[in-house]
C-alpha atoms as a PDB file:
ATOM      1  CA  UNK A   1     -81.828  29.787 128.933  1.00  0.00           C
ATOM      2  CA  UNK A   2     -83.528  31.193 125.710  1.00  0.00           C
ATOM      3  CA  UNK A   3     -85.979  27.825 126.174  1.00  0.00           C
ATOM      4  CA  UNK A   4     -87.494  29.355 129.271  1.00  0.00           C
ATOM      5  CA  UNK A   5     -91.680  30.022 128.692  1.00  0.00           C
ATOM      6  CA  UNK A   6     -92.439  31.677 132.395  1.00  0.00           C
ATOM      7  CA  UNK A   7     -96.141  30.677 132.852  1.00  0.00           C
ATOM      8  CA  UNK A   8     -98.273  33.550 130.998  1.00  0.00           C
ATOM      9  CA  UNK A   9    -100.067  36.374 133.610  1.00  0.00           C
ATOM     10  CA  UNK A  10    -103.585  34.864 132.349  1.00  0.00           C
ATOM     11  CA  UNK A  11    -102.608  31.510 132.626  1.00  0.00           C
ATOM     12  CA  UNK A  12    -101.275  31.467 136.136  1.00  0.00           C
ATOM     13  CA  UNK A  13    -104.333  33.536 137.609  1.00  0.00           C
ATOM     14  CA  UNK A  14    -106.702  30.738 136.229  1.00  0.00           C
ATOM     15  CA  UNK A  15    -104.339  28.364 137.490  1.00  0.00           C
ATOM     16  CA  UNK A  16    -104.049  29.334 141.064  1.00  0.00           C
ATOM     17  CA  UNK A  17    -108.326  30.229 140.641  1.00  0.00           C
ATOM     18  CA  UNK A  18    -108.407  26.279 140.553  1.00  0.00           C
ATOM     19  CA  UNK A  19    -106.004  25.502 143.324  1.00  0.00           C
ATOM     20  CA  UNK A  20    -107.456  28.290 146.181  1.00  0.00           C
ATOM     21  CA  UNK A  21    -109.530  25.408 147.833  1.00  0.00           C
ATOM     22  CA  UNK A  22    -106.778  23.240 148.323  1.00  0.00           C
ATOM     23  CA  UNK A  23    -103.369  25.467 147.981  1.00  0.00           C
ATOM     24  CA  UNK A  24    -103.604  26.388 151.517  1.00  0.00           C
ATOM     25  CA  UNK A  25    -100.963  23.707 153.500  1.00  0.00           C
ATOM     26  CA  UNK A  26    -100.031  21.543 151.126  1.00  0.00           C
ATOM     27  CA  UNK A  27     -96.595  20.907 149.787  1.00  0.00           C
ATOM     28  CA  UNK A  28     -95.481  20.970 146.064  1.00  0.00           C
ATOM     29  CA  UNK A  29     -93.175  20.236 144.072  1.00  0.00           C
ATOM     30  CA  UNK A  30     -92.258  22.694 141.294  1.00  0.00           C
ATOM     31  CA  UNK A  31     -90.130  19.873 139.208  1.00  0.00           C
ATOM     32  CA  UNK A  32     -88.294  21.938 136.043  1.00  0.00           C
ATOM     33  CA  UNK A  33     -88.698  25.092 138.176  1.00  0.00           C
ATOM     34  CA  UNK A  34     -87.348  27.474 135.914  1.00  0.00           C
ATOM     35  CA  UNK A  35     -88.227  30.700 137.251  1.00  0.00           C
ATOM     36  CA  UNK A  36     -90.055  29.190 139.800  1.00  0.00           C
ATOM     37  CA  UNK A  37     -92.732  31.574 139.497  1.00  0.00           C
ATOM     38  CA  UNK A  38     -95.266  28.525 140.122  1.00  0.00           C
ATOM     39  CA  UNK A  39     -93.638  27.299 143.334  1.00  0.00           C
ATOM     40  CA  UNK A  40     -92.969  30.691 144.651  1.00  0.00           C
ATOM     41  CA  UNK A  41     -96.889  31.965 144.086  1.00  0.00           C
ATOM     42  CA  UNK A  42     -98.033  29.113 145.640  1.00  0.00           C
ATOM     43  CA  UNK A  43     -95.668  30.167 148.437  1.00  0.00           C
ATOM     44  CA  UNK A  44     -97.312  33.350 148.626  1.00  0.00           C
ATOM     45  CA  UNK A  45    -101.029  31.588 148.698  1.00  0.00           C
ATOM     46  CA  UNK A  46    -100.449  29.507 151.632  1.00  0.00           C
ATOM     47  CA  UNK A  47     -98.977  26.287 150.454  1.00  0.00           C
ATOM     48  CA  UNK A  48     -96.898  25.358 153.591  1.00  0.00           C
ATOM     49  CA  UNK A  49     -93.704  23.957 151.754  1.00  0.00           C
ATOM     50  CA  UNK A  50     -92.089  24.221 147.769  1.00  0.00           C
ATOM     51  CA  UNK A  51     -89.304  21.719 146.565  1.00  0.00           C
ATOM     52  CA  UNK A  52     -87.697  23.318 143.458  1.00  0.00           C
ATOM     53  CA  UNK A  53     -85.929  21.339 140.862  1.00  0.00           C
ATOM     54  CA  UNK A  54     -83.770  23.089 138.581  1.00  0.00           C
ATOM     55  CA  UNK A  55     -81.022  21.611 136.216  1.00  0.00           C
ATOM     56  CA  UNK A  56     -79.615  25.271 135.419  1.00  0.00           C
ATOM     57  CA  UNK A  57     -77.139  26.249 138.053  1.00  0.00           C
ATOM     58  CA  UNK A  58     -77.544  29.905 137.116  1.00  0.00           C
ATOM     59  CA  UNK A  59     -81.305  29.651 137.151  1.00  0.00           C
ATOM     60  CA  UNK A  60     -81.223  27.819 140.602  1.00  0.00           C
ATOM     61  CA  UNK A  61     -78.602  30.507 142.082  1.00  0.00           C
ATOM     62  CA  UNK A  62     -81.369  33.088 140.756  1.00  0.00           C
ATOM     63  CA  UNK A  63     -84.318  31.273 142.326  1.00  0.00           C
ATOM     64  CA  UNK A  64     -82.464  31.057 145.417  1.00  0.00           C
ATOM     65  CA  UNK A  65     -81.713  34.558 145.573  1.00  0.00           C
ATOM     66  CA  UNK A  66     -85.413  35.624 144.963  1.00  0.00           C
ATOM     67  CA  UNK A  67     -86.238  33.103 147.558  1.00  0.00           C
ATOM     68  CA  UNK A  68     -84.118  35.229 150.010  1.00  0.00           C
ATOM     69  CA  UNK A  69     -85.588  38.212 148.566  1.00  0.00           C
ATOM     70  CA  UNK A  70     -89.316  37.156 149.048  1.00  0.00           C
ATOM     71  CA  UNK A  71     -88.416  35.719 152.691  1.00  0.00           C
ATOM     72  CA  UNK A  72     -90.243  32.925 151.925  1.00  0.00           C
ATOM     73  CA  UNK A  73     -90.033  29.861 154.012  1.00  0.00           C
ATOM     74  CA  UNK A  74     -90.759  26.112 153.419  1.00  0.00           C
ATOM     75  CA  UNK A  75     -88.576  25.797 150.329  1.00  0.00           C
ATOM     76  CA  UNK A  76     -86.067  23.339 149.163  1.00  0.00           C
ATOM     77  CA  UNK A  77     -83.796  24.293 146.187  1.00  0.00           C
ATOM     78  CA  UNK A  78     -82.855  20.727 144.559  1.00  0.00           C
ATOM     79  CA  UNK A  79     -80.221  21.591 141.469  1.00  0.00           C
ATOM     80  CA  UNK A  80     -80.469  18.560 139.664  1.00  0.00           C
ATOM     81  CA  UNK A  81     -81.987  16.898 136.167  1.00  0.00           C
ATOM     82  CA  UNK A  82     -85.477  16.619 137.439  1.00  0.00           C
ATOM     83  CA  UNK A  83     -85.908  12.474 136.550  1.00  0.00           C
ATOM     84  CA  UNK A  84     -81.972  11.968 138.164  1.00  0.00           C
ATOM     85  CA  UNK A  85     -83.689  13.476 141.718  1.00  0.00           C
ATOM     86  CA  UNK A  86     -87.169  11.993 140.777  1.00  0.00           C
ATOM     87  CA  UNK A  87     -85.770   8.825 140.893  1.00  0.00           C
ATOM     88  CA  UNK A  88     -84.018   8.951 144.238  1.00  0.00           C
ATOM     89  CA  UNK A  89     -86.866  11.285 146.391  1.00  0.00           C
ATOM     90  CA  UNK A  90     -89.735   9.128 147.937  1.00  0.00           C
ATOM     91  CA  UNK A  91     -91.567  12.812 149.124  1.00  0.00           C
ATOM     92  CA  UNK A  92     -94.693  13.299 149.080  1.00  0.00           C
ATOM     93  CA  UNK A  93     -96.797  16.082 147.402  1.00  0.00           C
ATOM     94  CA  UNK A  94     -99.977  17.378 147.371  1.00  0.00           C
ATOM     95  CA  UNK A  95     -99.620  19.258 143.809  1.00  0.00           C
ATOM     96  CA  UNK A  96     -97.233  18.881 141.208  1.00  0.00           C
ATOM     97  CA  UNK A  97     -96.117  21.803 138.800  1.00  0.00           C
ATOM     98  CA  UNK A  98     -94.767  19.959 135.466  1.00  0.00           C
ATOM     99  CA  UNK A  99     -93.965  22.732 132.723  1.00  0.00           C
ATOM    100  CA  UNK A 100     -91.122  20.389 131.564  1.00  0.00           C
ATOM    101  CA  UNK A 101     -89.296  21.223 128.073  1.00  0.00           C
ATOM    102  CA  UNK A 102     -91.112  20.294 124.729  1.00  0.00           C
ATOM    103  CA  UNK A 103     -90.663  17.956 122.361  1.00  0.00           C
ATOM    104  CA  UNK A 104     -88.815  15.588 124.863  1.00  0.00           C
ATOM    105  CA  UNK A 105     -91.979  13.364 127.152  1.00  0.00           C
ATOM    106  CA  UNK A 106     -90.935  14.283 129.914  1.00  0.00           C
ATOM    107  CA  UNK A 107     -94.481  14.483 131.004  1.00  0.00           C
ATOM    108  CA  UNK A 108     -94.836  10.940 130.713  1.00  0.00           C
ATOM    109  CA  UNK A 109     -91.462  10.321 132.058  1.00  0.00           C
ATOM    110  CA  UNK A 110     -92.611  12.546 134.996  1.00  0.00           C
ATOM    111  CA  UNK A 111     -95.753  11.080 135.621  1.00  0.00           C
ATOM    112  CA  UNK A 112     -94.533   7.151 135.748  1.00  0.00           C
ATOM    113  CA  UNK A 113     -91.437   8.143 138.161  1.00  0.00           C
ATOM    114  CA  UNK A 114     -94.172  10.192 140.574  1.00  0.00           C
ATOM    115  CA  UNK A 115     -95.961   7.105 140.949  1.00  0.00           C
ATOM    116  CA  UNK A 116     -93.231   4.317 140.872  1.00  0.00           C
ATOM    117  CA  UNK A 117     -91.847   5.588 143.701  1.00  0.00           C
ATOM    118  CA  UNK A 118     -95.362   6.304 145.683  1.00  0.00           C
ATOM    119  CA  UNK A 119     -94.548  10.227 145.583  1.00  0.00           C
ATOM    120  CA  UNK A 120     -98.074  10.941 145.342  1.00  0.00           C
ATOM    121  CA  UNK A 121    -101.549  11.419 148.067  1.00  0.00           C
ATOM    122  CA  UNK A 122    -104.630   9.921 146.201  1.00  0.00           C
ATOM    123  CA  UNK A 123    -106.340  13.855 146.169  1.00  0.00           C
ATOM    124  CA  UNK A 124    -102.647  14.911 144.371  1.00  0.00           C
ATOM    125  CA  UNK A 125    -103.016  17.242 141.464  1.00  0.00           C
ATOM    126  CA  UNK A 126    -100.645  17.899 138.815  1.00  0.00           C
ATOM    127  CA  UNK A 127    -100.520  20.493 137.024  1.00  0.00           C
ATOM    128  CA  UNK A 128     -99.383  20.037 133.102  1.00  0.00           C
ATOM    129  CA  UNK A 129     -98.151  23.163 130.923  1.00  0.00           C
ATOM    130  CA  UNK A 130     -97.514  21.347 127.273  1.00  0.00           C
ATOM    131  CA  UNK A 131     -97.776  22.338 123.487  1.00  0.00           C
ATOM    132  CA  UNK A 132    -100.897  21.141 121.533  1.00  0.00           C
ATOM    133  CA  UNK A 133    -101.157  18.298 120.022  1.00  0.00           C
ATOM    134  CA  UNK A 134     -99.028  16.487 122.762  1.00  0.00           C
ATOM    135  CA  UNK A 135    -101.002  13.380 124.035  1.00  0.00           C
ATOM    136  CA  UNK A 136    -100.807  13.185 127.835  1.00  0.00           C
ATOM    137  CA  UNK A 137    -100.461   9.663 129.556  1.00  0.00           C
ATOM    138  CA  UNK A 138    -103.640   7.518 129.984  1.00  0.00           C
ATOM    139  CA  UNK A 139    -103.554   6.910 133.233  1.00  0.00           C
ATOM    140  CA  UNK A 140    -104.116  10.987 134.116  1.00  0.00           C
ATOM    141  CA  UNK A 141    -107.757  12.255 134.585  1.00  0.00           C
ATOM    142  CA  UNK A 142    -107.935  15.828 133.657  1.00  0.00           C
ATOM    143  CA  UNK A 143    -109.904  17.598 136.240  1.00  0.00           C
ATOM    144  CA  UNK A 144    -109.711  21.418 134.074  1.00  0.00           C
ATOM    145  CA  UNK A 145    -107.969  22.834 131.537  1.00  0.00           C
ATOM    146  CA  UNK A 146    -107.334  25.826 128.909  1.00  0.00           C
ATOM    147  CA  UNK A 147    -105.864  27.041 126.169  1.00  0.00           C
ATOM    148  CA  UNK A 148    -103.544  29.886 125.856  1.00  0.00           C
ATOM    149  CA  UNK A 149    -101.741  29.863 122.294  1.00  0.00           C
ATOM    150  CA  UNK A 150    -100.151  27.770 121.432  1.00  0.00           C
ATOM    151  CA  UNK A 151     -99.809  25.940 124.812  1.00  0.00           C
ATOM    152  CA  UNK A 152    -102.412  23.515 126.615  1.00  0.00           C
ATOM    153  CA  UNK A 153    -102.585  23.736 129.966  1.00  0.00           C
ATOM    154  CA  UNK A 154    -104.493  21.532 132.994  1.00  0.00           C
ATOM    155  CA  UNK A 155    -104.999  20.296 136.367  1.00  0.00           C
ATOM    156  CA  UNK A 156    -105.118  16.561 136.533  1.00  0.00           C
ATOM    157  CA  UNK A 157    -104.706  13.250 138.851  1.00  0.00           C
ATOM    158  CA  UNK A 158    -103.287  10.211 138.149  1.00  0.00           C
ATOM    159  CA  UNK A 159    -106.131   7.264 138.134  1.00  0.00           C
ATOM    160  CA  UNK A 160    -105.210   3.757 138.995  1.00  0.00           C
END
């Protein structure tokens, strides 16, 4: 668990600044959850529904406890490797949190299962947390981003 990098304070506020015209309602999907703190503020801003994925059983037994702390409703817990359920889920989202482990491309990995099996609106945005230098996939359209470090960060949609 020492590779967890919880979304910086700064970062997140500009994050959600983005998303307040179209957090309210929609359903995400919060794919190597973590901490969840993305999925569980975007709980707290109106998004109607949260599907967590988290390999870690400790850090999914954690998220469901803060779940049932916060009292927040419209969430799905998923313990799982994140491609594994990715592969089997045909859901729908309308935003994506991907703050997936470095070094690996799971971004790209990500991104191509998302669209292969059609889990995607054509207004989805995805949100990408990566370290510099990291190339994203072609086929995304950044919409905003920032820096903060050492880490790139940015709202984007896939474009066909």
């Amino acid at each position: 668990m020492e590779s967890l990098r919880p979304t910086p304070d700064r970062v997140r506020e500009t994050l959600f600044n983005w998303l307040q015209p179209v957090i309210s309602g929609a359903y995400c999907l919060d794919l190597y959850a973590g901490t969840g703190v993305l999925g569980l503020e975007a709980v707290s801003r109106g998004a109607a529904g949260v599907v967590f994925v988290e390999q870690n059983q400790l850090l999914a037994k954690q998220l469901q406890q803060n779940v049932e702390t916060l009292g927040a409703t419209g969430v799905c817990i998923e313990q799982s490797d994140a491609l594994t359920w990715l592969r089997h889920t045909r859901q729908k989202f309308d935003l994506v949190f991907l703050d997936p482990p470095y070094g690996q491309g799971l971004i790209e990995k990500s991104c191509m299962l998302l669209r292969k099996n059609e889990c995607l609106h054509s207004h989805t945005l995805i949100y990408i947390e990566e370290e510099q230098g990291i190339q994203i996939p072609s086929y995304l359209k950044i919409k905003k981003q920032g820096v903060a470090g050492q880490v790139n960060y940015m709202l984007a949609q896939i474009s066909d």
